[in-house]
Protein backbone atom coordinates (compact mmCIF):
# COMPACT_ATOMS: atom_id res chain seq x y z
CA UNK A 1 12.41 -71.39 45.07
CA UNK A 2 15.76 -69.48 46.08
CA UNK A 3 15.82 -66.06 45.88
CA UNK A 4 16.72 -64.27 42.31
CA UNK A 5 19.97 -62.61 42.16
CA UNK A 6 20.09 -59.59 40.50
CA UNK A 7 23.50 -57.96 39.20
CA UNK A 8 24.33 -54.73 36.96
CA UNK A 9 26.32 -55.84 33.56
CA UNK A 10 27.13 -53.97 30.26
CA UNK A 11 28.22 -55.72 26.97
CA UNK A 12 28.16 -54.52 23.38
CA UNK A 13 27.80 -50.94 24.74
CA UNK A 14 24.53 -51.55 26.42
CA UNK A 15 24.06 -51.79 30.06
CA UNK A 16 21.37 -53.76 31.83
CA UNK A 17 20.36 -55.17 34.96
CA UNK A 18 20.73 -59.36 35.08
CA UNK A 19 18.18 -61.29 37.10
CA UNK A 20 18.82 -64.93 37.23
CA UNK A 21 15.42 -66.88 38.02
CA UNK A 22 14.15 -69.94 36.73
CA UNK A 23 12.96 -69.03 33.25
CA UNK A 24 13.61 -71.14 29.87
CA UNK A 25 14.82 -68.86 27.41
CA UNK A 26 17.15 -65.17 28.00
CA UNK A 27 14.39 -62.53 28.33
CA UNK A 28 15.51 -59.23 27.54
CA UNK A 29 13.35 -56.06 27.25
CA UNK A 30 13.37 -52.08 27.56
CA UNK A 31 11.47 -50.93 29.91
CA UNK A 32 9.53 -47.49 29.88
CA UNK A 33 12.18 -45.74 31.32
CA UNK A 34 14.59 -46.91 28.87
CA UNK A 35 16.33 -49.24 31.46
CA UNK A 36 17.03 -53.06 30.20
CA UNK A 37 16.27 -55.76 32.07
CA UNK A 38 17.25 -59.56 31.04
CA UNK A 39 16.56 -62.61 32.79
CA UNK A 40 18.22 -65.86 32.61
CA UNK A 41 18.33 -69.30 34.48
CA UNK A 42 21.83 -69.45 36.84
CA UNK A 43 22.88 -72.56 34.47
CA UNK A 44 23.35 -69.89 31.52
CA UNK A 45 26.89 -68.69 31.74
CA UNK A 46 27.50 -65.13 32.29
CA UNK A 47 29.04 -65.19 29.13
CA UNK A 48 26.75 -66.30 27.04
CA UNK A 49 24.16 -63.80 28.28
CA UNK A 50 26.41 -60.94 27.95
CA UNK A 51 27.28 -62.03 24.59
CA UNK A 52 23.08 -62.28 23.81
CA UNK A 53 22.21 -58.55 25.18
CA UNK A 54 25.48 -57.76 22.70
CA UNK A 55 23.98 -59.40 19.80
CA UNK A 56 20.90 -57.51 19.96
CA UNK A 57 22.38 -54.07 20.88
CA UNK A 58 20.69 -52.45 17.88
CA UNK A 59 17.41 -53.56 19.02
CA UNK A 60 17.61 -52.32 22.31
CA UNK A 61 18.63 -48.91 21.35
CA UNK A 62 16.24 -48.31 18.97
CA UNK A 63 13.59 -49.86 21.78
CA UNK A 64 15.30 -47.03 24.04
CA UNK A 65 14.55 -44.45 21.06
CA UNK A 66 11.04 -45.41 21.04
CA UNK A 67 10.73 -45.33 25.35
CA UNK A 68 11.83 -41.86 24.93
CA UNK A 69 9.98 -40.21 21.91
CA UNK A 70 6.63 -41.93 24.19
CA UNK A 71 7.89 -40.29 27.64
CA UNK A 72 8.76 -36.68 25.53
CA UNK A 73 4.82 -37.44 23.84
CA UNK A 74 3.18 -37.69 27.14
CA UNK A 75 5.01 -34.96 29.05
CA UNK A 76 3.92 -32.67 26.64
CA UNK A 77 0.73 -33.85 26.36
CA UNK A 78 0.40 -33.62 30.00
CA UNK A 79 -0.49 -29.97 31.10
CA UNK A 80 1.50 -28.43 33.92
CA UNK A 81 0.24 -28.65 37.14
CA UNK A 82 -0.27 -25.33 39.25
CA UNK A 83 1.64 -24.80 42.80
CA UNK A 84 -0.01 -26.21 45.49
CA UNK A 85 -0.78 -23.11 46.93
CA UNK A 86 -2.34 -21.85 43.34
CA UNK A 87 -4.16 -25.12 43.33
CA UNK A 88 -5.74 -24.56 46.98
CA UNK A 89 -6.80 -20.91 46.21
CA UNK A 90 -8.86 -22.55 42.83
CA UNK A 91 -10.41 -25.18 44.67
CA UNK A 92 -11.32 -22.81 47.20
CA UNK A 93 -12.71 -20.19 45.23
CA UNK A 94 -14.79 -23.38 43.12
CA UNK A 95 -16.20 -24.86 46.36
CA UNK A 96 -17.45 -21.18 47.81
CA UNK A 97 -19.13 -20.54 44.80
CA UNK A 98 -20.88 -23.63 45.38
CA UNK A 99 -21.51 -23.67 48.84
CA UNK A 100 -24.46 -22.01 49.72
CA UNK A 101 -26.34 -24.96 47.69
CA UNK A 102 -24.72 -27.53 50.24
CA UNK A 103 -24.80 -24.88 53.20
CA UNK A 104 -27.47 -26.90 55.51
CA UNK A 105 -26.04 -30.64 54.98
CA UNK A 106 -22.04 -29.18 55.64
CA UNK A 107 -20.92 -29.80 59.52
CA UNK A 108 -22.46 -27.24 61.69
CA UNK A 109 -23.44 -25.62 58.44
CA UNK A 110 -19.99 -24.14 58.13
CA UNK A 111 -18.09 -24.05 54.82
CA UNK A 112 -15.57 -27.11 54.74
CA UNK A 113 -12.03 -26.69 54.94
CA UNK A 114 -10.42 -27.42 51.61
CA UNK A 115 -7.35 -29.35 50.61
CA UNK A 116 -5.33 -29.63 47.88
CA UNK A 117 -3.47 -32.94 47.85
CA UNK A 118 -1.07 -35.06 44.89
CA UNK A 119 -3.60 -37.93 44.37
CA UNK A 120 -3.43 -40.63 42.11
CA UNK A 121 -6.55 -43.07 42.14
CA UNK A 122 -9.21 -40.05 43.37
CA UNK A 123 -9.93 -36.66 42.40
CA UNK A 124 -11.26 -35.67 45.60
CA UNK A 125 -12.10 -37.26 48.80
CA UNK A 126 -14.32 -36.14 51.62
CA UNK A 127 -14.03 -36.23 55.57
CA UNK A 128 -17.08 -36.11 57.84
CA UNK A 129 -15.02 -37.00 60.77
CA UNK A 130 -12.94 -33.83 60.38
CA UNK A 131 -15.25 -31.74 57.71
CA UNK A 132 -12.60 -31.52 54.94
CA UNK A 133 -13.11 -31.47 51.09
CA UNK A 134 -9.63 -32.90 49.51
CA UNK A 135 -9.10 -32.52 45.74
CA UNK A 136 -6.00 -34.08 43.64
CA UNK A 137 -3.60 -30.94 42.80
CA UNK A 138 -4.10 -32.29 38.86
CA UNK A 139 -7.72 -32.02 39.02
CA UNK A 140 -7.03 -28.40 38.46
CA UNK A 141 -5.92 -28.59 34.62
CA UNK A 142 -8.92 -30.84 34.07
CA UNK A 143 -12.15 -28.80 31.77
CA UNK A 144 -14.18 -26.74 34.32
CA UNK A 145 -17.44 -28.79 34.32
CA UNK A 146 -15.35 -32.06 35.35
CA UNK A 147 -14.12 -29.84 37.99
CA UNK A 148 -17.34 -28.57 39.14
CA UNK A 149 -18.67 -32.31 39.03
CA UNK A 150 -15.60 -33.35 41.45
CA UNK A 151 -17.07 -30.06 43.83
CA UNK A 152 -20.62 -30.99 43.54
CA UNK A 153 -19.77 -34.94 43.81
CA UNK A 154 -17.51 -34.51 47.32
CA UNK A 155 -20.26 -31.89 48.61
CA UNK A 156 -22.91 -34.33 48.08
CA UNK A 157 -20.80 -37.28 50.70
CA UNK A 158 -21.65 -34.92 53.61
CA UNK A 159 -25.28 -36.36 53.35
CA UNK A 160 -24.58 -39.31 51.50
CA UNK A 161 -21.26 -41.03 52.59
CA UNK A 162 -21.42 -43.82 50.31
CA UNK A 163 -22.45 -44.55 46.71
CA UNK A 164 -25.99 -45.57 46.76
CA UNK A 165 -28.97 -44.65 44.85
CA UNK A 166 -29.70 -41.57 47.91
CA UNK A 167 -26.71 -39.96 47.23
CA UNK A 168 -26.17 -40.16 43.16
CA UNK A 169 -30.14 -38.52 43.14
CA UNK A 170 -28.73 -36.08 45.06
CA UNK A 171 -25.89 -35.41 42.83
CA UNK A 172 -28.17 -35.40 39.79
CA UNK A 173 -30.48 -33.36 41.63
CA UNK A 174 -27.57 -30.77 42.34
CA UNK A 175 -26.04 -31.49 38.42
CA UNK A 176 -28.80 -33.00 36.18
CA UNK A 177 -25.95 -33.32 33.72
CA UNK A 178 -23.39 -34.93 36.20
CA UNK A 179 -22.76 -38.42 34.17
CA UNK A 180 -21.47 -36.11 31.35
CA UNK A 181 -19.11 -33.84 33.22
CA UNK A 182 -17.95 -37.43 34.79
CA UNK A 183 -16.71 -38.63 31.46
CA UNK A 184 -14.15 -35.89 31.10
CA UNK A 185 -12.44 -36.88 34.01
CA UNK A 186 -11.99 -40.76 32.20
CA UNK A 187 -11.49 -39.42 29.06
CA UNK A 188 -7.79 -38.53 30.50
């Protein structure tokens, strides 16, 4: 298949990005950024296209209201993070209050050093190699007992570093009521 082409066009006051591909029908959408996008086969005259994202103007800016009253929702919905520096002095403060329960199984029994880090698939990640704690900066605005869970659960890889039955009876045994506090953290 030859590679799509992809040009910027504006017609009936709307402007949108034109990918020509081999598809049956014009495709147009909004995306959740409020950009538009159509598609077309390279037989379809420019024309015609332009004319079809015209014809449907109204459509796409009410779909463009509607992309931004959901991005406005979730930002305030979403908390605001703290400063990475704000976000490192919590995490510390949480993991030293739990440290002396993990003192004998951290590297050379000394407390870890902590990190604060802009994560997006973990909440926290542990090194042996280097003896490091790492917890995503958002973890922070998350309820304390999911926080405390992410602590306890990252303490717990030093003797366990994988996710067998040994190392979730030690979590339990550290946080009998660990699979609760762990539902917080999918609940958002």
């Amino acid at each position: 298949m030859a590679a799509e082409k992809v040009q910027e066009r504006c017609a009936g006051g709307v402007c949108y990005t034109l990918t020509r591909r081999r598809v049956r029908n014009i495709n147009l959408r909004v995306r959740a950024d409020g950009s538009v996008a159509a598609s077309a086969s390279a037989r379809v005259p420019i024309s015609y296209v332009d004319a079809f994202v015209a014809a449907r103007a109204d459509w796409v800016r009410a779909a463009q209201a509607k992309a931004a009253a959901r991005r406005e929702r979730e930002a305030a919905e979403q908390p605001a993070l703290p400063t990475k520096q704000e976000a490192l002095a919590h995490m510390q403060a949480l993991c030293r209050a739990y440290y002396p329960q993990f003192e004998a199984i951290c590297p050379g029994g000394h407390m870890p050093k902590i990190a604060v880090r802009d994560m997006n698939t973990r909440w926290g990640s542990c090194s042996l190699r280097t003896g490091t704690l790492a917890f995503a900066r958002r973890l922070c605005v998350m309820p304390m007992p999911a926080q405390e869970y992410v602590v306890v659960h990252e303490f717990c890889h030093f003797a366990h570093p994988n996710h067998g039955p040994a190392f979730w009876a030690a979590v339990e045994r550290a946080m009998p009521d660990y699979k609760q506090r762990e539902k917080l953290l999918k609940m958002r």
